[in-house]
Protein backbone atom coordinates (compact mmCIF):
# COMPACT_ATOMS: atom_id res chain seq x y z
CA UNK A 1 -42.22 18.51 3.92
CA UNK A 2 -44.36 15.58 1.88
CA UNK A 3 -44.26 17.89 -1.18
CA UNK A 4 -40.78 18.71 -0.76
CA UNK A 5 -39.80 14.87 -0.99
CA UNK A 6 -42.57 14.36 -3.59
CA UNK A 7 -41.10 17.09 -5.54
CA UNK A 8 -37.26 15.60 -4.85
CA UNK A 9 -38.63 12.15 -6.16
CA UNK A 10 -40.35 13.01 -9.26
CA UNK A 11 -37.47 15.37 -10.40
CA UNK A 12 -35.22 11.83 -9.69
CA UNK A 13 -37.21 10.15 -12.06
CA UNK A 14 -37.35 12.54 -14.28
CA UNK A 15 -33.72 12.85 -14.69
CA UNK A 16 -33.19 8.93 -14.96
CA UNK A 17 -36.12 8.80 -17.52
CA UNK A 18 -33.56 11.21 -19.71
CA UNK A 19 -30.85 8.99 -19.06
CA UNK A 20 -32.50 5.94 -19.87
CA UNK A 21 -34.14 7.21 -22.83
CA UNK A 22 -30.81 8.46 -24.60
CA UNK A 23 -28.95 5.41 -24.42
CA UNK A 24 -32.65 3.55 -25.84
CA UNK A 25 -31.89 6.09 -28.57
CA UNK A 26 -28.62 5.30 -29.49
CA UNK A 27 -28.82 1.40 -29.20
CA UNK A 28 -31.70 1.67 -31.57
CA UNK A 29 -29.71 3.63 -34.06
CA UNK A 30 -27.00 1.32 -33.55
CA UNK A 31 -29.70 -1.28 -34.32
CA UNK A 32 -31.79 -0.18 -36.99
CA UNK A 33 -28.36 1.34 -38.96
CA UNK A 34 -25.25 -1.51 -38.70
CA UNK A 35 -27.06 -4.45 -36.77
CA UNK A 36 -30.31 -5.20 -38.52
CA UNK A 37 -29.36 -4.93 -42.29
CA UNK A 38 -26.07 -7.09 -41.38
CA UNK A 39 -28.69 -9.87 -40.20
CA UNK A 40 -30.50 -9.48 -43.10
CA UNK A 41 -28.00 -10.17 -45.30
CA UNK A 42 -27.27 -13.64 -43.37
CA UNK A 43 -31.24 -13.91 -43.60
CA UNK A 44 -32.10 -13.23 -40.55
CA UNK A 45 -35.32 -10.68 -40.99
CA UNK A 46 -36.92 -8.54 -37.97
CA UNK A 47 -40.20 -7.27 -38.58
CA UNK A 48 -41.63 -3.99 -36.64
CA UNK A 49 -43.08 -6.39 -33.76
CA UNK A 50 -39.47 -7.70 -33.46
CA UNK A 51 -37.71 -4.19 -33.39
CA UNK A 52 -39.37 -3.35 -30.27
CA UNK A 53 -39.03 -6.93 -28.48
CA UNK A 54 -35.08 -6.68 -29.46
CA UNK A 55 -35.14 -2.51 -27.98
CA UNK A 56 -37.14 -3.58 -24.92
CA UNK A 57 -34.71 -6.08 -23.82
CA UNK A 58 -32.30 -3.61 -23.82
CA UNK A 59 -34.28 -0.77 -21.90
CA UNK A 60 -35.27 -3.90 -19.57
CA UNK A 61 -31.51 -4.59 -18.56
CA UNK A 62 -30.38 -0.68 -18.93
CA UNK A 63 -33.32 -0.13 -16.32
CA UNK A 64 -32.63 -3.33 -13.92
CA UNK A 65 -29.11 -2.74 -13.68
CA UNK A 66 -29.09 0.38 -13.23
CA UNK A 67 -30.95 0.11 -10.16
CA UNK A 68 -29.21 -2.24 -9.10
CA UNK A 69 -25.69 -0.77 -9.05
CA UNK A 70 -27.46 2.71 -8.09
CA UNK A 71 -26.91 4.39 -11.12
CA UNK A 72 -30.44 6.38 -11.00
CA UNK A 73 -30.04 7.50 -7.11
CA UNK A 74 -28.98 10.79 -7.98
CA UNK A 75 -28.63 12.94 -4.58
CA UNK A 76 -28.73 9.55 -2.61
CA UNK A 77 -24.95 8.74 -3.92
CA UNK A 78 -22.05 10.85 -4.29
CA UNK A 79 -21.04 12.19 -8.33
CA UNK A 80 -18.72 9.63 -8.95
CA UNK A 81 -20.32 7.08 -7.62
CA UNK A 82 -23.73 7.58 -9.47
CA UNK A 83 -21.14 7.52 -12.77
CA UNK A 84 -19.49 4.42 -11.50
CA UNK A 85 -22.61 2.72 -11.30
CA UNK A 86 -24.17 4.02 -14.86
CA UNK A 87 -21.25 3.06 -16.89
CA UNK A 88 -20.28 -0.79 -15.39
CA UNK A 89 -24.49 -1.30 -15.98
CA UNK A 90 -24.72 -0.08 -19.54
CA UNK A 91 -20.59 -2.04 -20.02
CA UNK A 92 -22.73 -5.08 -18.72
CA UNK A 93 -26.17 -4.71 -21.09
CA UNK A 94 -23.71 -3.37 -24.21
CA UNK A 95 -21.86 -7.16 -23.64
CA UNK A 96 -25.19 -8.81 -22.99
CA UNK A 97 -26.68 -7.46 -26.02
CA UNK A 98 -23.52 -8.38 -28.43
CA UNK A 99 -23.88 -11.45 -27.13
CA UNK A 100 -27.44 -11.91 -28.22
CA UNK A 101 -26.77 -10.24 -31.86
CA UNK A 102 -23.35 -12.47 -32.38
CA UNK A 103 -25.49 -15.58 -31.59
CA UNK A 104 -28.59 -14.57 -34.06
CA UNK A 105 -25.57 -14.39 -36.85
CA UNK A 106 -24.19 -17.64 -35.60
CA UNK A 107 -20.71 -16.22 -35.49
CA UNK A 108 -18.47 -13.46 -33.80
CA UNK A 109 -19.22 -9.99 -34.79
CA UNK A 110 -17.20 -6.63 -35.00
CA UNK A 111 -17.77 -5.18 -32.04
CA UNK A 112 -17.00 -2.24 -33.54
CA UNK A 113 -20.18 -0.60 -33.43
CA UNK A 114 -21.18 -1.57 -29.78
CA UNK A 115 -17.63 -0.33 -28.92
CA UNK A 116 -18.55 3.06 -30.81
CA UNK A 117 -22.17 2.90 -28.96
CA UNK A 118 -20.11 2.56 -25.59
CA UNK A 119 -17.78 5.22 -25.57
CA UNK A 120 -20.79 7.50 -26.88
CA UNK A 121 -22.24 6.05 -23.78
CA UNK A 122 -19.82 6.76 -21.72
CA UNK A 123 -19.63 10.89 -22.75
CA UNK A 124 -23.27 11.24 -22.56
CA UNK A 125 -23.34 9.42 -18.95
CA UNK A 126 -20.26 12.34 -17.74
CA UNK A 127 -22.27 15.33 -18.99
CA UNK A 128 -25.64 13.64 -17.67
CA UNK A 129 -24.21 12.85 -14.14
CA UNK A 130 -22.31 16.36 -13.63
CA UNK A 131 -25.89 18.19 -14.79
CA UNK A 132 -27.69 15.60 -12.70
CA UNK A 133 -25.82 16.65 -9.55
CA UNK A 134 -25.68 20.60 -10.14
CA UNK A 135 -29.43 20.34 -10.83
CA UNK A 136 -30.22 18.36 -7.69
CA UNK A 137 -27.72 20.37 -5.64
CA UNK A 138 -29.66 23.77 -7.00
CA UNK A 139 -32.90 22.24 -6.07
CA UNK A 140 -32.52 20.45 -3.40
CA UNK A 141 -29.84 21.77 -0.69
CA UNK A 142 -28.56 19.89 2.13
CA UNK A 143 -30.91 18.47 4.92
CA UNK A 144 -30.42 20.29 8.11
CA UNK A 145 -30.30 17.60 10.68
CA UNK A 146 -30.21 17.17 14.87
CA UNK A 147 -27.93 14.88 16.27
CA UNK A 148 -28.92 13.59 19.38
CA UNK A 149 -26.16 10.68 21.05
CA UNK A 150 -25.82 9.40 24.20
CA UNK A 151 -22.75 8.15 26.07
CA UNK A 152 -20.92 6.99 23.24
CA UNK A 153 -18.64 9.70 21.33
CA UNK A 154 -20.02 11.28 18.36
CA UNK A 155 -16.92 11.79 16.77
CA UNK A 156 -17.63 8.58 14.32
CA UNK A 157 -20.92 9.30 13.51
CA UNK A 158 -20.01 13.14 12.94
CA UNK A 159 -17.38 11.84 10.45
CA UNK A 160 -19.65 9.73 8.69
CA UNK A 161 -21.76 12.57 7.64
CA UNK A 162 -19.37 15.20 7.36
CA UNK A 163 -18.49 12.94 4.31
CA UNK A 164 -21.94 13.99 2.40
CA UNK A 165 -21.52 17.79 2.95
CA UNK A 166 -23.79 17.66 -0.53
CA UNK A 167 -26.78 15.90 1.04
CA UNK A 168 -26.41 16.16 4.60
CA UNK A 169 -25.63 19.52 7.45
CA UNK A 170 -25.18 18.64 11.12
CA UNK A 171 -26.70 21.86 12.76
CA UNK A 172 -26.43 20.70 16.49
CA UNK A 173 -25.82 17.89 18.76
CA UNK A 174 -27.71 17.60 22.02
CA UNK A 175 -27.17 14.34 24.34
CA UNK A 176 -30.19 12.79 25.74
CA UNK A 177 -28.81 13.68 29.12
CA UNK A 178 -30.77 17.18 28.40
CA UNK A 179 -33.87 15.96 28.16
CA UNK A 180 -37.11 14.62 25.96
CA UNK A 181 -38.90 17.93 26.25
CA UNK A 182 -35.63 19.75 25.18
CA UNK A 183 -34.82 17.81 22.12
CA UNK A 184 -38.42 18.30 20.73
CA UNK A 185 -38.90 21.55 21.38
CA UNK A 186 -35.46 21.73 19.75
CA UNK A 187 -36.61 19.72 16.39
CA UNK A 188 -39.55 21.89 15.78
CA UNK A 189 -37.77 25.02 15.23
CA UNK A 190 -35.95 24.40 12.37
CA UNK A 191 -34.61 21.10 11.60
CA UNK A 192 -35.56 18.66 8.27
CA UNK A 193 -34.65 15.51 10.75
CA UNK A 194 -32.95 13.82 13.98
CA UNK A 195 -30.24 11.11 14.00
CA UNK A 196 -30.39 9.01 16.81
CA UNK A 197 -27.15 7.82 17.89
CA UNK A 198 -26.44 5.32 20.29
CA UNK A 199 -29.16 6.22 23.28
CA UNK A 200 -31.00 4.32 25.45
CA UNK A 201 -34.16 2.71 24.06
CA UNK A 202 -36.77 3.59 26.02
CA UNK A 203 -35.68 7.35 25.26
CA UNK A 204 -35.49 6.38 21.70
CA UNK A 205 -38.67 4.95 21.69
CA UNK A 206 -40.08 8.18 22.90
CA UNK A 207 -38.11 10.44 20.26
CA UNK A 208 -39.43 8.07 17.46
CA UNK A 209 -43.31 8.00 18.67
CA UNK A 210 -42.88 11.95 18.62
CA UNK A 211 -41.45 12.49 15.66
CA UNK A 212 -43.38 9.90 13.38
CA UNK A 213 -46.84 11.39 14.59
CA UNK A 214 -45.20 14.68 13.46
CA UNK A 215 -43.86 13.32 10.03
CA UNK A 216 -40.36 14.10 11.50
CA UNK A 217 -37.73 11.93 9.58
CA UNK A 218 -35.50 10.19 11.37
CA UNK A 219 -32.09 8.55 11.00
CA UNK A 220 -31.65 5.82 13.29
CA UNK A 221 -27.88 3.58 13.77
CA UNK A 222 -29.68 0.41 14.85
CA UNK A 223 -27.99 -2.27 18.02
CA UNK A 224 -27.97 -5.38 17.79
CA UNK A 225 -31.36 -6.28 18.82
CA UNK A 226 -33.02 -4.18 16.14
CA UNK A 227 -31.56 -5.95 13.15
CA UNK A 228 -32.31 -9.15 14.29
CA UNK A 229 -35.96 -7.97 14.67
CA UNK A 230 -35.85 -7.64 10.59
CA UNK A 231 -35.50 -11.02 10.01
CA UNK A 232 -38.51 -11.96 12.07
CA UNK A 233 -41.41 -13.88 10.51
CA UNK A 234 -44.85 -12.45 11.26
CA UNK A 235 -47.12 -14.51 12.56
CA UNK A 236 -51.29 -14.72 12.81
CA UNK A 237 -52.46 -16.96 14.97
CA UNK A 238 -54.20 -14.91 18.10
CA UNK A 239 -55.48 -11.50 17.46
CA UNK A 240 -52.66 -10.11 18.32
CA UNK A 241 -49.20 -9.56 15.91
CA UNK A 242 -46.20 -11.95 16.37
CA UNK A 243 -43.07 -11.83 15.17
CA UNK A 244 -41.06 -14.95 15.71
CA UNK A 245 -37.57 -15.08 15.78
CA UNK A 246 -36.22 -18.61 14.78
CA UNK A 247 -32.88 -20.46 16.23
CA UNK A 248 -31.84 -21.27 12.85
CA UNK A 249 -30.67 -18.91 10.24
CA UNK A 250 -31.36 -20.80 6.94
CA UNK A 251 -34.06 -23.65 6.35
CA UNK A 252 -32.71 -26.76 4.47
CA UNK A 253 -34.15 -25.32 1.19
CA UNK A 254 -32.18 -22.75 1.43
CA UNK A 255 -28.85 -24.34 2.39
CA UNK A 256 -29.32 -27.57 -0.51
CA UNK A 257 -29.91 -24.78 -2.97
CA UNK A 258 -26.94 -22.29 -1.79
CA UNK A 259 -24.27 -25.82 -1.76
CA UNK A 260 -26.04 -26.39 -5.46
CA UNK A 261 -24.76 -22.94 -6.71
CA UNK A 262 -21.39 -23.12 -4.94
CA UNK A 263 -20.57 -26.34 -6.47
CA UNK A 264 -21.61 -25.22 -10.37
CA UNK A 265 -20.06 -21.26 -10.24
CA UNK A 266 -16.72 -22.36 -8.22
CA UNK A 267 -16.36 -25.68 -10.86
CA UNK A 268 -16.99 -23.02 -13.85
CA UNK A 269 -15.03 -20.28 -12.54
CA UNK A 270 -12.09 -22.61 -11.35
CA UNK A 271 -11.86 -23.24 -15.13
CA UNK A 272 -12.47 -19.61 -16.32
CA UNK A 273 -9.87 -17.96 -14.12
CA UNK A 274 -7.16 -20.85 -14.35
CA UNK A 275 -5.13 -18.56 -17.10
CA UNK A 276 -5.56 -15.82 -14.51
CA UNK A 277 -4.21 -17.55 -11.43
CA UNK A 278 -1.30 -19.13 -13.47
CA UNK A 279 0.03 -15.34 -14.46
CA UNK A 280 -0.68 -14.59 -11.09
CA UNK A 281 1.46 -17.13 -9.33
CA UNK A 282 4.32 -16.75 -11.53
CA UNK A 283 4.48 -13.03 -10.69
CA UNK A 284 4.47 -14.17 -7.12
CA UNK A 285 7.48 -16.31 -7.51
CA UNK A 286 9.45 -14.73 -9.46
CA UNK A 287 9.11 -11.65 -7.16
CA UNK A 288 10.94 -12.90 -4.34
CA UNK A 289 11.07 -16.87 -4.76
CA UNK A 290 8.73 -17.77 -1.88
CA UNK A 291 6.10 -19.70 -1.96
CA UNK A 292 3.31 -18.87 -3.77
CA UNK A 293 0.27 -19.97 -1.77
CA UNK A 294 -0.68 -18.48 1.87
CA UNK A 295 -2.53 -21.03 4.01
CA UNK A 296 -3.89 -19.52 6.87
CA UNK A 297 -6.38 -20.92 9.56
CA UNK A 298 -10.23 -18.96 9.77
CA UNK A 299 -12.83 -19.92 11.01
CA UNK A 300 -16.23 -20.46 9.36
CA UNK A 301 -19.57 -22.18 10.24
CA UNK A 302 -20.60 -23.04 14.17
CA UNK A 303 -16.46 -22.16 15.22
CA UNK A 304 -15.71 -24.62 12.63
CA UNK A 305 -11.81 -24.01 11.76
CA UNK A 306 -10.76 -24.45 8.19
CA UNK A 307 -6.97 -23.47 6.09
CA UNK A 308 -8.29 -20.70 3.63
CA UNK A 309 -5.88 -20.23 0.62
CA UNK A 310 -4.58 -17.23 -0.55
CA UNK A 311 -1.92 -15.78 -3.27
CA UNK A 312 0.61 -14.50 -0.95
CA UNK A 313 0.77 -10.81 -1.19
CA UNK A 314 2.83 -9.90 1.82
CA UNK A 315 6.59 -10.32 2.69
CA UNK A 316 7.15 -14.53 3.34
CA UNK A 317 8.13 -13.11 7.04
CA UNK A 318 5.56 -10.52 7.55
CA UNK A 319 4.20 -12.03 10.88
CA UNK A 320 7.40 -13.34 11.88
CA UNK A 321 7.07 -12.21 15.51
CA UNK A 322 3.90 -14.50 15.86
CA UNK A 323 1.15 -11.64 16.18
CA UNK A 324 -2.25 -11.61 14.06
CA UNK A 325 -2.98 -8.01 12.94
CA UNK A 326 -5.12 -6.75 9.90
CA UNK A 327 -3.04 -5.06 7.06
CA UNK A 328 -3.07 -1.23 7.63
CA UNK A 329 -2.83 1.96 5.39
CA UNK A 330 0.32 2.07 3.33
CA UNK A 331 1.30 -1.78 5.22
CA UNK A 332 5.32 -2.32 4.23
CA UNK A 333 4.33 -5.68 4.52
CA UNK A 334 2.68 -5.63 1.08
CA UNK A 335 4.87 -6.50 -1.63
CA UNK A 336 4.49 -4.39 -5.03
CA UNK A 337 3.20 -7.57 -6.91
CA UNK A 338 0.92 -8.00 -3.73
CA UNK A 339 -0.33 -4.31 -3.85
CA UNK A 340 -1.88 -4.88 -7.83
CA UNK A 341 -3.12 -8.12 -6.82
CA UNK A 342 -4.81 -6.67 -3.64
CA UNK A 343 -6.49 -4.22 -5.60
CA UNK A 344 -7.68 -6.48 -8.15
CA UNK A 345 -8.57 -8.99 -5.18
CA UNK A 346 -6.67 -11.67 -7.40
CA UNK A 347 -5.43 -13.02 -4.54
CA UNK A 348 -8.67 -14.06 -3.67
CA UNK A 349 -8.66 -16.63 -6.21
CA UNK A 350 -7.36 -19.51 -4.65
CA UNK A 351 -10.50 -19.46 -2.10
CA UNK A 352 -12.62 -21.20 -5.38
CA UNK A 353 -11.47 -24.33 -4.16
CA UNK A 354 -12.43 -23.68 -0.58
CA UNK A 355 -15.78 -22.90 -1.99
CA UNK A 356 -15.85 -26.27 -3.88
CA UNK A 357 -14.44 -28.35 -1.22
CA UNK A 358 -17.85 -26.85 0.78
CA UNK A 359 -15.82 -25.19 3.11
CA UNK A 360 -16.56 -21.80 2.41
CA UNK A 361 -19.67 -20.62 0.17
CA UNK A 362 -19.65 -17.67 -2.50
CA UNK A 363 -21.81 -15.39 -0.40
CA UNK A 364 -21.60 -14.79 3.32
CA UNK A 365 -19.69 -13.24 6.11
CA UNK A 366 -16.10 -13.35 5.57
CA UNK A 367 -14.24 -15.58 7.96
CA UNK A 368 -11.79 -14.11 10.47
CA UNK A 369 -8.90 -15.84 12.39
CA UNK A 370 -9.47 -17.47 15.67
CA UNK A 371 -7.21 -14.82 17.48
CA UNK A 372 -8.74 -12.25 16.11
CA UNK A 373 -12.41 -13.53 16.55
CA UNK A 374 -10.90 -13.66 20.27
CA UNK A 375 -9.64 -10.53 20.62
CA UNK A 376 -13.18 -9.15 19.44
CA UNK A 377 -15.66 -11.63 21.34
CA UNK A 378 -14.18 -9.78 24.86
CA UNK A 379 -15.43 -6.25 23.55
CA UNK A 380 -18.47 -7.41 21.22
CA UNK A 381 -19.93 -11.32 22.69
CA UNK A 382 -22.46 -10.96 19.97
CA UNK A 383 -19.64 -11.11 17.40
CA UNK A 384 -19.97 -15.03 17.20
CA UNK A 385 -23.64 -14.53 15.95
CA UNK A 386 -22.12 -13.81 12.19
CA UNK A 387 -20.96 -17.68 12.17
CA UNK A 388 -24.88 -19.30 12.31
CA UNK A 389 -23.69 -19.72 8.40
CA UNK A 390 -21.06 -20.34 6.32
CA UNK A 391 -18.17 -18.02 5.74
CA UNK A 392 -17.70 -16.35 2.30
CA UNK A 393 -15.34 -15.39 -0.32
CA UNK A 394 -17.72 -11.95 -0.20
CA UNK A 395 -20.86 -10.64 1.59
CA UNK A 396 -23.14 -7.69 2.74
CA UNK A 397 -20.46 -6.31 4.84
CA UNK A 398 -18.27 -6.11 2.07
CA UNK A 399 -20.09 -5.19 -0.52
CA UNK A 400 -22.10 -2.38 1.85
CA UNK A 401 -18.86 -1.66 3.47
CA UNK A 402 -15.23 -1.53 3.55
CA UNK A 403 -11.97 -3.32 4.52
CA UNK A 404 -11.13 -0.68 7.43
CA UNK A 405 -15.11 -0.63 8.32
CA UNK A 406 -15.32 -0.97 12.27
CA UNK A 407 -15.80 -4.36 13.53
CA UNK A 408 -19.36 -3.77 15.24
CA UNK A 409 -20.66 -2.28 12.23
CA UNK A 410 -19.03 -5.38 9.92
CA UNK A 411 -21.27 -7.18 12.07
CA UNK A 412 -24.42 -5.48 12.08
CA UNK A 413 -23.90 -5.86 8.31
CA UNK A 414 -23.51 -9.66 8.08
CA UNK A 415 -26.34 -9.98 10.44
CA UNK A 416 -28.80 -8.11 8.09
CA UNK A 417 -27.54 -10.86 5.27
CA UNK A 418 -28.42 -13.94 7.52
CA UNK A 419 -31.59 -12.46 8.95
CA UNK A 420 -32.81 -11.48 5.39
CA UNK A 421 -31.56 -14.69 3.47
CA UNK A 422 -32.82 -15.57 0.09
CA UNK A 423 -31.31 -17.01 -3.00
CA UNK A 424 -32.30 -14.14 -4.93
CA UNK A 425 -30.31 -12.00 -2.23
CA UNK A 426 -27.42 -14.14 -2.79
CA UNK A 427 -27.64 -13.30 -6.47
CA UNK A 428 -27.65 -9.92 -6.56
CA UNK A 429 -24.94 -9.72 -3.96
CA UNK A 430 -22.64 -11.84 -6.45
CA UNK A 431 -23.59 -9.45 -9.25
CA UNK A 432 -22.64 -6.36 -6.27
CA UNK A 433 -19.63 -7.64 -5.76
CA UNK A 434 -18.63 -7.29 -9.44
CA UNK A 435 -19.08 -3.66 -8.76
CA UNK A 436 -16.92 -3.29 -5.82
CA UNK A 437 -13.75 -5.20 -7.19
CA UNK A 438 -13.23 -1.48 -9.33
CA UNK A 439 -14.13 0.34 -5.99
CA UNK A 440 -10.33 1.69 -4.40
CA UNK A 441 -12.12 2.63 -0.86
CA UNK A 442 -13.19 -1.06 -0.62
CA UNK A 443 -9.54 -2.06 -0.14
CA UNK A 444 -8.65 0.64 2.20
CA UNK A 445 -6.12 -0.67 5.24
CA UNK A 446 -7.35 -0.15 8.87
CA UNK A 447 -5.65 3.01 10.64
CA UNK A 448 -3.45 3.19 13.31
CA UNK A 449 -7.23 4.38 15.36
CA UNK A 450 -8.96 1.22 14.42
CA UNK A 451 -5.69 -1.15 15.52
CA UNK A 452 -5.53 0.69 18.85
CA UNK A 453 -9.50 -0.10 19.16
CA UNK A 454 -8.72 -3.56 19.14
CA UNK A 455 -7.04 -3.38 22.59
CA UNK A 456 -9.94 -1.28 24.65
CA UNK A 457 -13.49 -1.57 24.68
CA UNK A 458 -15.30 1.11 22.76
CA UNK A 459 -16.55 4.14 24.75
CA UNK A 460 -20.32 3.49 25.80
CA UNK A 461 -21.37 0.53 23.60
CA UNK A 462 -24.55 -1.00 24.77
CA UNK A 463 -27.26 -3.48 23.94
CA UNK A 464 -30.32 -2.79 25.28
């Protein structure tokens, strides 16, 4: 099994190493062919050492980015999303890169060559990805996997990987209820790994002991509890580990220097986007005549309640009789000017100036309304944990999830953002959510299952 991953790994590497290396190729064409002799004639000369400073800039970025947006986690992601990722990081570098080459001219280039370089780009990265994937699929085929659950239904969980029929093969599911002896005998017959879903934790304690002294892998859907162990600080001070769990979730560093870049990107990008949000509203008037702002209370910080501001993409009476429900799949509520700005999340925009006003911050959960906070504190108590910090215009949950994602799993994600703060995370999660405003699935409605789930408490959820 360790040379089997081995073997997976360095074949991933190799493949992004080829990736890599022909885009190096054809910026440094681009380079040594239109962009260096047009400096030199505005006498601006680049020696041999200067070639290669200029090139590794570029495979710098290409290589950062593209780890970043996942573009080199070939088998990990599906096709499209592995192409996704490659072309909006070399878009990003290609942009960067003009940038730097129009400002060594002193003046605006054509972009003509960087727009040829692009769309070569672009070809390369489609025949790359689609041999990428058929040569990982040939190698490597699907893991065959045990599912063992406990009182909660697996029908989620069986969804979730049915979705990756490419990477991942449900063979059986046994419930804990059968026994520890059962389910290892079970996992040594034939299985590459166990998912543990939703069972008790001393059981799962014993499942995990077994299979990590047997280099088993395992895929665990953590509670509560074991997310909020991740943010722990380790401690030395008795011969003995600690971790410590503090009642705060971000030091005053953290939260001067997080109000610091709020202020300076919401001022700049108030300014930026102004020519944006002026189209916007007038499309929003002249649609129907009503108004063009939606103020609507949410909650952020410690309870705190605040009027969050919106463009109004729904019908001016679309809660008319008085009840608070999230916009579904194919919502007739949506108006057709409010369905493109949806998808573009222009609506959003309006929420700068709850940002600079200090009530909101760039990066953190998103806030909810009171009524619906309510309506899931009775199933999920822990659900006021995701307000120890300031609500955001985006966060973890959204950029590692999805509008219809469940509610308990929303939260799981915003608590692995609070208990794993950093400015650096912040970031990167700003430059993630750049990503996800071309992702459709991030938009997606909640279905008529996930309304209904509102009203009843979800079969065998437990913290233990």
């Amino acid at each position: 099994m360790k040379k089997l991953e081995t073997s997976r790994r360095v074949i991933v590497l190799f493949l992004s190493f080829i990736s890599l290396a022909a885009q190096v190729a054809g910026f440094a064409l681009c380079w040594f062919y239109s962009y260096k002799p047009f400096l030199k004639e505005k006498g601006v000369v680049f020696w041999i050492k200067g070639d290669l400073l200029l090139i590794g800039i570029y495979v710098v970025l290409l290589f950062m980015f593209s780890r970043m947006y996942g573009g080199m986690r070939i088998g990990y992601l599906k096709a499209w999303e592995v192409f996704f990722s490659q072309i909006f990081s070399t878009f990003i570098v290609n942009v960067i890169l003009y940038s730097v080459l129009a400002l060594m001219a002193t003046k605006l280039i054509s972009p003509r060559t960087m727009l040829l370089l692009t769309l070569t780009d672009v070809v390369w990265i489609a025949v790359w990805t689609a041999i990428s994937q058929a040569v990982y699929s040939m190698l490597f085929p699907p893991r065959d996997l045990l599912l063992v659950s406990g009182d909660r239904s697996v029908e989620d969980i069986l969804h979730k990987f049915a979705s990756r029929p490419d990477k991942y093969k449900i063979c059986r599911t046994m419930n804990i209820s059968e026994g520890i002896t059962a389910i290892c005998e079970e996992i040594e017959r034939r299985y590459d790994g166990m998912v543990l879903w939703d069972i008790p934790t001393q059981e799962r304690n014993l499942l995990l002991k077994y299979c990590y002294g047997r280099s088993i892998r395992v895929y665990i859907m953590p509670k509560i509890p074991d997310v909020l162990m991740k943010g722990t600080t380790e401690m030395h001070i008795f011969d003995t580990p600690i971790y410590l769990i503090r009642e705060y979730a971000l030091t005053v560093e953290q939260r001067a220097a997080k109000r610091i870049i709020d202020l300076i990107f919401s001022f700049l990008l108030l300014i930026l986007t102004s020519p944006f949000m002026l189209i916007v509203a007038i499309c929003v008037k002249v649609y129907d005549g009503g108004p063009v702002l939606y103020r609507q209370t949410r909650c952020t910080e410690g309870g705190k309640q605040f009027r969050i501001l919106k463009f109004r993409s729904m019908r001016v009476d679309a809660e008319k009789d008085g009840v608070a429900r999230l916009a579904a799949q194919k919502d007739d509520r949506i108006t057709p000017v409010g369905h493109v700005i949806r998808a573009c999340r222009l609506d959003e925009l309006p929420q700068l100036w709850n940002i600079f006003k200090g009530e909101m911050s760039f990066i953190g959960p998103r806030p909810e309304r009171p009524e619906i906070i309510a309506q899931y504190e009775k199933e999920m108590p822990e659900f006021n944990f995701r307000m120890k910090v300031k609500a955001g215009l985006a966060g973890y949950a959204q950029v590692y999830g999805k509008y219809n994602t469940t509610p308990y799993d929303k939260l799981k994600l915003d608590l692995t953002y609070i208990e794993n703060y950093s400015i650096w995370l912040d970031l990167k999660l700003m430059l993630l959510t750049l990503k996800i405003l071309f992702k459709p699935d991030s938009t997606e409605g909640v279905d008529a299952a996930q309304t209904t789930a509102l009203k009843k408490k979800p079969e065998g959820r437990k913290e233990e």
